[in-house]
PDB file of N, CA and C in Angstrom:
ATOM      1  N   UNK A   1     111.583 101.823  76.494  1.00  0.00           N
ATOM      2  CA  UNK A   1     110.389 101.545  77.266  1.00  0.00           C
ATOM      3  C   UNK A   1     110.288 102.372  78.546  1.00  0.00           C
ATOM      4  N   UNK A   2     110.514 103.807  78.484  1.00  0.00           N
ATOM      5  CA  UNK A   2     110.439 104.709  79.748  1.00  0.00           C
ATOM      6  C   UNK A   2     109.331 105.017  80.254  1.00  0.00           C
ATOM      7  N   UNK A   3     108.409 104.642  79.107  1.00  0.00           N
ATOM      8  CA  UNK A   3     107.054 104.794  78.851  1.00  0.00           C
ATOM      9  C   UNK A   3     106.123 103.583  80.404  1.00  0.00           C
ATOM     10  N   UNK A   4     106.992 102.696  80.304  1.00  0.00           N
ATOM     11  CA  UNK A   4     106.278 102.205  81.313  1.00  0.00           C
ATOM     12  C   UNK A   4     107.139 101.851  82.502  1.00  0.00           C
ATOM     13  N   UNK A   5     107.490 103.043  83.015  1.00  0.00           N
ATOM     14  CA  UNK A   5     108.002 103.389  84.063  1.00  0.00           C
ATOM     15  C   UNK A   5     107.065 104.462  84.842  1.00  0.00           C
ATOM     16  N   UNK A   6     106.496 105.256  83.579  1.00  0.00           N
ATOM     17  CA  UNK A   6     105.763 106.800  84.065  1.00  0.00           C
ATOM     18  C   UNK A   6     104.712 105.862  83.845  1.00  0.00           C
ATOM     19  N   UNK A   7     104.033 105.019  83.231  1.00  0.00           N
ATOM     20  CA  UNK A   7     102.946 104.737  83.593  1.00  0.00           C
ATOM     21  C   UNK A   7     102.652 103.972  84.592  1.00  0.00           C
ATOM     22  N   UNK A   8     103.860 102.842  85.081  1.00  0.00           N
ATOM     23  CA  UNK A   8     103.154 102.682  86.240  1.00  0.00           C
ATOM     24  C   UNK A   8     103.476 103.734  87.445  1.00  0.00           C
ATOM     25  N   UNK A   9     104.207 104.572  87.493  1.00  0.00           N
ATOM     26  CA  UNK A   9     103.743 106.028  88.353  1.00  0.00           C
ATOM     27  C   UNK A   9     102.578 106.136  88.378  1.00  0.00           C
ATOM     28  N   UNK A  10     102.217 106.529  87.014  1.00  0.00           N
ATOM     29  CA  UNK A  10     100.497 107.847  87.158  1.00  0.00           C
ATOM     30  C   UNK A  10     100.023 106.486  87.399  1.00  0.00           C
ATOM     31  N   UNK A  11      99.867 104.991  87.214  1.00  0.00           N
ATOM     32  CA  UNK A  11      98.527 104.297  87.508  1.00  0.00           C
ATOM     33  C   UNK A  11      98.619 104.012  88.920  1.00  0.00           C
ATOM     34  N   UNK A  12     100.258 103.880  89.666  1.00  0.00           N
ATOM     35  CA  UNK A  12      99.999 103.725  91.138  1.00  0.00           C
ATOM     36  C   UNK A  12      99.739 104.917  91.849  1.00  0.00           C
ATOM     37  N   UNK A  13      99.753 106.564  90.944  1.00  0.00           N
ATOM     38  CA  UNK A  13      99.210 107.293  91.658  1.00  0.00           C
ATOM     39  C   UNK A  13      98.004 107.639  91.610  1.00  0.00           C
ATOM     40  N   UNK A  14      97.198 107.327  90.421  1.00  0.00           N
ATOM     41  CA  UNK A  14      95.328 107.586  90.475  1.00  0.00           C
ATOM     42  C   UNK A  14      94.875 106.397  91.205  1.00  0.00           C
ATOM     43  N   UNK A  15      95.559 105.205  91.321  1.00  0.00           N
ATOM     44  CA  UNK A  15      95.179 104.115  92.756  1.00  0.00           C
ATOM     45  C   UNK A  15      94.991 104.644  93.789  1.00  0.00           C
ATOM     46  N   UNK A  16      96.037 105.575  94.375  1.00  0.00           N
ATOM     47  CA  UNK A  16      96.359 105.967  95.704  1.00  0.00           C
ATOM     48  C   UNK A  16      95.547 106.629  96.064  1.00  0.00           C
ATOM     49  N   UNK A  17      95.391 108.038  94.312  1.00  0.00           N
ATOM     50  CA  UNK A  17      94.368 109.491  94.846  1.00  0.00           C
ATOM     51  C   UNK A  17      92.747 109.062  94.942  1.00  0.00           C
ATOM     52  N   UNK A  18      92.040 107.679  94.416  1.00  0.00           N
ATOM     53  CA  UNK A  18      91.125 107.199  94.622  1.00  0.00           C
ATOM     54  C   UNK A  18      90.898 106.776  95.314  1.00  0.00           C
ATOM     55  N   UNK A  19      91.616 106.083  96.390  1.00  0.00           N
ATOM     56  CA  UNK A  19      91.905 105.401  97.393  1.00  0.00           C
ATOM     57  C   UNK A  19      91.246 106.334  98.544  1.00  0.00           C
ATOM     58  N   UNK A  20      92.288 107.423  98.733  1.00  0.00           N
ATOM     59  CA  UNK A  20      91.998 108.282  99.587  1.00  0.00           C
ATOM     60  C   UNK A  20      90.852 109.323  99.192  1.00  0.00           C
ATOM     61  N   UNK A  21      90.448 108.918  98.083  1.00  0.00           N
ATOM     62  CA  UNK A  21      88.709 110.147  97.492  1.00  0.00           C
ATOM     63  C   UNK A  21      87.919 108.844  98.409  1.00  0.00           C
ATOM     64  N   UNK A  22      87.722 107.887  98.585  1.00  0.00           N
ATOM     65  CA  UNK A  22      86.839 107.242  99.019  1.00  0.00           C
ATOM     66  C   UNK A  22      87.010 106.738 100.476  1.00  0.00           C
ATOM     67  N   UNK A  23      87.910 107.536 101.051  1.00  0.00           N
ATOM     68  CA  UNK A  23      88.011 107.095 102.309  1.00  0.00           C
ATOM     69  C   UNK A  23      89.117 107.333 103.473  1.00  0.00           C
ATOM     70  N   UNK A  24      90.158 106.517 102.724  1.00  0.00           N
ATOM     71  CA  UNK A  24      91.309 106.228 103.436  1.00  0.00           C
ATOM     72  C   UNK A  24      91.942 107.137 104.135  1.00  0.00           C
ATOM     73  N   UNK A  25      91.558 108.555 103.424  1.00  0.00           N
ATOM     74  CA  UNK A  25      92.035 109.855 103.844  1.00  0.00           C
ATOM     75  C   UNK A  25      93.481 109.771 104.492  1.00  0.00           C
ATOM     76  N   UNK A  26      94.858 108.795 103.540  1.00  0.00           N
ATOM     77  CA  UNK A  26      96.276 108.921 103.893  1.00  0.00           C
ATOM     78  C   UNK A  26      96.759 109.318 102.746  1.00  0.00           C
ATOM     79  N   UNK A  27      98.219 110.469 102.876  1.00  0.00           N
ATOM     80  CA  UNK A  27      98.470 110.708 102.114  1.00  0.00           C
ATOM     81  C   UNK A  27      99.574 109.573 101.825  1.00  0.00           C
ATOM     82  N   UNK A  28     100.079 109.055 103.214  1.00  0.00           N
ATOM     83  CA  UNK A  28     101.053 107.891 102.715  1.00  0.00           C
ATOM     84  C   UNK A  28     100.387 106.926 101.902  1.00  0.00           C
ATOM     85  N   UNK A  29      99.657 106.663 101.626  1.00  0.00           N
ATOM     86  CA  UNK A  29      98.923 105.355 101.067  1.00  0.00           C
ATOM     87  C   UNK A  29      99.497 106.136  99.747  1.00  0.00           C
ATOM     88  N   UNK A  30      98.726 106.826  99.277  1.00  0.00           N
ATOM     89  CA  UNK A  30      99.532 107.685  97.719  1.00  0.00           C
ATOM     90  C   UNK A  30     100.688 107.395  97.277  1.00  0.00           C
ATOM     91  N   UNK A  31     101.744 107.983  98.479  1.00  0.00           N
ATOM     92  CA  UNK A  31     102.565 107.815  97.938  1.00  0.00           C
ATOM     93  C   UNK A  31     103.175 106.462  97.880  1.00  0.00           C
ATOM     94  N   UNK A  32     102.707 105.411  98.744  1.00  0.00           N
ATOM     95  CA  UNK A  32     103.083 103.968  98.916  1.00  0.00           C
ATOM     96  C   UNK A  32     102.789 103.554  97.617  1.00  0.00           C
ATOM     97  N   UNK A  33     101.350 103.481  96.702  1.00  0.00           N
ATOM     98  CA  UNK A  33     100.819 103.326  95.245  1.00  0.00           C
ATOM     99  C   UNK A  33     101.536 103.688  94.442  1.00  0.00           C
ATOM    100  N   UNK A  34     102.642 105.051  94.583  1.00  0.00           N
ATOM    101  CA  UNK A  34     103.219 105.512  93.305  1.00  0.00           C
ATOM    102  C   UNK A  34     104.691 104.535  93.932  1.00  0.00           C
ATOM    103  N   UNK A  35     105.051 104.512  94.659  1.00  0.00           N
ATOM    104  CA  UNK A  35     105.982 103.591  94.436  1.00  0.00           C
ATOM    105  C   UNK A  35     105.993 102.083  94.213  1.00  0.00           C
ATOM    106  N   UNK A  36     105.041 101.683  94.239  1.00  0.00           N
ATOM    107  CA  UNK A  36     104.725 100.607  94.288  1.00  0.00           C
ATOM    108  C   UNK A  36     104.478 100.233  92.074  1.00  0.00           C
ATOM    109  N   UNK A  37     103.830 101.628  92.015  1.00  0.00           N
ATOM    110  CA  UNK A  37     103.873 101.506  90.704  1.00  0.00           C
ATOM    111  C   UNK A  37     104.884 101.899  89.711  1.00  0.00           C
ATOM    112  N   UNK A  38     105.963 102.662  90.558  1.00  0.00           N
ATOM    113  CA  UNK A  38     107.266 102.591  89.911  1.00  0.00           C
ATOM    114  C   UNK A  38     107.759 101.490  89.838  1.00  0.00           C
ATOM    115  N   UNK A  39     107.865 100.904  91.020  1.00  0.00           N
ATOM    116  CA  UNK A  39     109.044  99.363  91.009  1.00  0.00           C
ATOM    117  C   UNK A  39     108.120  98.719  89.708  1.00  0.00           C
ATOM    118  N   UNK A  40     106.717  98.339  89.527  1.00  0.00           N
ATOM    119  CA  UNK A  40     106.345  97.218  88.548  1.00  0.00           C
ATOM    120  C   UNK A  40     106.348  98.086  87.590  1.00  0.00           C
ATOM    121  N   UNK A  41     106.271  99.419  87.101  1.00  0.00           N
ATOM    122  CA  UNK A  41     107.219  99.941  85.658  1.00  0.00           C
ATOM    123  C   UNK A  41     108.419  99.364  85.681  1.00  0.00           C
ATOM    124  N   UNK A  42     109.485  99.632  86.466  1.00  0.00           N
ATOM    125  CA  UNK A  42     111.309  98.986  86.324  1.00  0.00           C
ATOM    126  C   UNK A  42     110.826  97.759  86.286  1.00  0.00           C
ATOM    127  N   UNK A  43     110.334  97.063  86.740  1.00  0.00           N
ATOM    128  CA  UNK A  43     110.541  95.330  86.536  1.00  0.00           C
ATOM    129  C   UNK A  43     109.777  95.447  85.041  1.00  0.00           C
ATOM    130  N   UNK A  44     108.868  95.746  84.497  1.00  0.00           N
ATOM    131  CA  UNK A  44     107.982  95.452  83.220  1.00  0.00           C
ATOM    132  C   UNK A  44     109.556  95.989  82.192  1.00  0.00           C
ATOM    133  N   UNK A  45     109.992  96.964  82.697  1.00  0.00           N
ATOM    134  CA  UNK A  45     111.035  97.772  81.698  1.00  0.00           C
ATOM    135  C   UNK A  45     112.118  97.176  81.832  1.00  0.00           C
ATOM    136  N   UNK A  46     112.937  96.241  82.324  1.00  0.00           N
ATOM    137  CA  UNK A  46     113.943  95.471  82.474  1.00  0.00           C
ATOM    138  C   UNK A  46     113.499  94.416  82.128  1.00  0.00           C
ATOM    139  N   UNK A  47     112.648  93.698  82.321  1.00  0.00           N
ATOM    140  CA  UNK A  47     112.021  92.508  81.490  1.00  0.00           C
ATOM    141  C   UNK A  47     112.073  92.464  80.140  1.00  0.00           C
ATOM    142  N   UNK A  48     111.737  93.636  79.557  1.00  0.00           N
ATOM    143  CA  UNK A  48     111.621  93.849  78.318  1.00  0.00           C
ATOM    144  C   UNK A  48     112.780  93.972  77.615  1.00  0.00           C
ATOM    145  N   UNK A  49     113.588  94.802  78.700  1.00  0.00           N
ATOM    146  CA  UNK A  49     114.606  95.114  77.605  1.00  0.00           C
ATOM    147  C   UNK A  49     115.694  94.052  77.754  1.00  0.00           C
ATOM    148  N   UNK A  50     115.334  92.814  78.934  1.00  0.00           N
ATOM    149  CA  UNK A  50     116.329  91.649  78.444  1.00  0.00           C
ATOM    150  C   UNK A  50     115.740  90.722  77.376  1.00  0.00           C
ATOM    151  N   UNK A  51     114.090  90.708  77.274  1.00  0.00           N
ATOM    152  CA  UNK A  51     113.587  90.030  76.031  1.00  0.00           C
ATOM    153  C   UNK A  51     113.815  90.419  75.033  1.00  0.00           C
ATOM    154  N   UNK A  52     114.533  91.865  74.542  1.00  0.00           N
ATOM    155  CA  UNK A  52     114.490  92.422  73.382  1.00  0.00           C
ATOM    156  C   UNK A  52     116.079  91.929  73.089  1.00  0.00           C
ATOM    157  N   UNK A  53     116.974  91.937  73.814  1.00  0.00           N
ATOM    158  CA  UNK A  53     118.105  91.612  74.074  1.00  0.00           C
ATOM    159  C   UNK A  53     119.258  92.891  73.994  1.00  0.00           C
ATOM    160  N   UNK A  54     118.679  93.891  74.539  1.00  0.00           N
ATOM    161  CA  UNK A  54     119.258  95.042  74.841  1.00  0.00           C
ATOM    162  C   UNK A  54     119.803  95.135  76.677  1.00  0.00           C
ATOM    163  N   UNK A  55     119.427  93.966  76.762  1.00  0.00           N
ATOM    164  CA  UNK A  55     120.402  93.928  78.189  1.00  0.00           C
ATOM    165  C   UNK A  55     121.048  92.483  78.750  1.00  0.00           C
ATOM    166  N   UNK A  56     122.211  92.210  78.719  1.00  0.00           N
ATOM    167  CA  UNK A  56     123.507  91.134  79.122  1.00  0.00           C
ATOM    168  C   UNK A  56     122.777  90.681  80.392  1.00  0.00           C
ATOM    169  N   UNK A  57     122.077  89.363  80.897  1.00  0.00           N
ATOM    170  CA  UNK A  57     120.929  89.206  81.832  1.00  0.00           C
ATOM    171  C   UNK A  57     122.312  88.056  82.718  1.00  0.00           C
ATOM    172  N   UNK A  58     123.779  87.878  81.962  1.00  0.00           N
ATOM    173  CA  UNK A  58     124.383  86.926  82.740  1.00  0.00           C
ATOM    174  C   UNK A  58     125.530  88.199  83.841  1.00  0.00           C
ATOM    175  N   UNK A  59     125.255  89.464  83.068  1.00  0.00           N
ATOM    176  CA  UNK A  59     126.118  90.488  83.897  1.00  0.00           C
ATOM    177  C   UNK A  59     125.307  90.760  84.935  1.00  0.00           C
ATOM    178  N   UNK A  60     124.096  91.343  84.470  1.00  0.00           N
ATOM    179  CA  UNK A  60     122.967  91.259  85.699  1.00  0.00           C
ATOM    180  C   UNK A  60     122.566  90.299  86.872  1.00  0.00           C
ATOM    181  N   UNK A  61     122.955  89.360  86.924  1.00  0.00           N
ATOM    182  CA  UNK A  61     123.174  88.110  87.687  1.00  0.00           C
ATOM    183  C   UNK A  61     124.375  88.007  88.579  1.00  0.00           C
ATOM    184  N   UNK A  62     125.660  88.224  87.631  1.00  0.00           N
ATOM    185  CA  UNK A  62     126.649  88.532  88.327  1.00  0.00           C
ATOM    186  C   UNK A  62     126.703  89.503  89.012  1.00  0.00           C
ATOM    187  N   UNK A  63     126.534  90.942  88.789  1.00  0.00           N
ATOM    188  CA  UNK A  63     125.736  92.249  89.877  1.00  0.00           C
ATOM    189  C   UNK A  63     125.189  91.682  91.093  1.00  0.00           C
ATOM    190  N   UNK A  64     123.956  90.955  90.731  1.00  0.00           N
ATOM    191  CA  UNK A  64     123.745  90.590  92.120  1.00  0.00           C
ATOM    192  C   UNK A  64     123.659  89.551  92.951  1.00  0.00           C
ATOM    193  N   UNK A  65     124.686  88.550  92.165  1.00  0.00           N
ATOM    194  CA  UNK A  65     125.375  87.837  93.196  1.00  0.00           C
ATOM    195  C   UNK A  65     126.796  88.313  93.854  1.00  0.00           C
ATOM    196  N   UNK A  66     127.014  89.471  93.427  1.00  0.00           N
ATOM    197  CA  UNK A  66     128.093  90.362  94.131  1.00  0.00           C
ATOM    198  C   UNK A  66     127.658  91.370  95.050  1.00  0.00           C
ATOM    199  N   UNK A  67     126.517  91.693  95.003  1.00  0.00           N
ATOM    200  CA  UNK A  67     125.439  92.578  95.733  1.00  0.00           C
ATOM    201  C   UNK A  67     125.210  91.614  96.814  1.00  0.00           C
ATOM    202  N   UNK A  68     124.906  90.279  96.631  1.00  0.00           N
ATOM    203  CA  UNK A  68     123.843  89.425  98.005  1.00  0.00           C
ATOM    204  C   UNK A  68     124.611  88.640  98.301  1.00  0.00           C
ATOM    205  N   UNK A  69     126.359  88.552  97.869  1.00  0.00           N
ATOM    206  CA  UNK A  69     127.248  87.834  98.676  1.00  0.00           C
ATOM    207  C   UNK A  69     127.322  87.670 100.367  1.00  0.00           C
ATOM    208  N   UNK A  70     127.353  86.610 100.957  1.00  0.00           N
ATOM    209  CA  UNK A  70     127.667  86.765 101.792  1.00  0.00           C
ATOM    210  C   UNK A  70     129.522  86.851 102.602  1.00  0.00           C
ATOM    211  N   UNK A  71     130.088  87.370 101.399  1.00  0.00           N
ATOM    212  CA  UNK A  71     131.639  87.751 102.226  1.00  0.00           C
ATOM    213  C   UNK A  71     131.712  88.826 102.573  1.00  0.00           C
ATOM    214  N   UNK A  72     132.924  88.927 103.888  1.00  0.00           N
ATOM    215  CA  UNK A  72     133.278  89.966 104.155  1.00  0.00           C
ATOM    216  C   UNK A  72     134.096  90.739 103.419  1.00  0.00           C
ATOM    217  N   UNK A  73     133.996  92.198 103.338  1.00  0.00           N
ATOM    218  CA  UNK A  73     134.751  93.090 102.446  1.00  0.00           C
ATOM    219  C   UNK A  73     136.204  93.532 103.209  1.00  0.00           C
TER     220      UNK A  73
END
């Protein structure tokens, strides 16, 4: 599903480049849209691929409750 990773790219970037055709005239806004539409590609594409069951969702958990621990190292 890489497929909707690049799509939400190009859709948060024809958001952005419309955005700024009608006005906004920022180029940050653009690029804020394409990232914005990357992250909800990775979340749509990790969603999927724990519904398909091509991804261990109790290792992923453990990741980041080792990530958002609060101990000292």
């Amino acid at each position: 599903m890489p497929g909707l990773i690049l799509s939400g790219v190009i859709g948060g970037l024809i958001f952005g480049v419309i955005l700024v055709w009608q006005g906004a005239s920022a180029a940050g806004l653009v690029l804020l849209f394409t990232i914005v539409g990357w992250l909800i590609g990775v979340v749509l594409w990790t969603v999927w691929r724990a519904y398909t069951g091509q991804l261990d969702v109790q290792t992923v958990r453990t990741l980041i409750e080792l990530i958002f621990s609060n101990r000292s190292r």
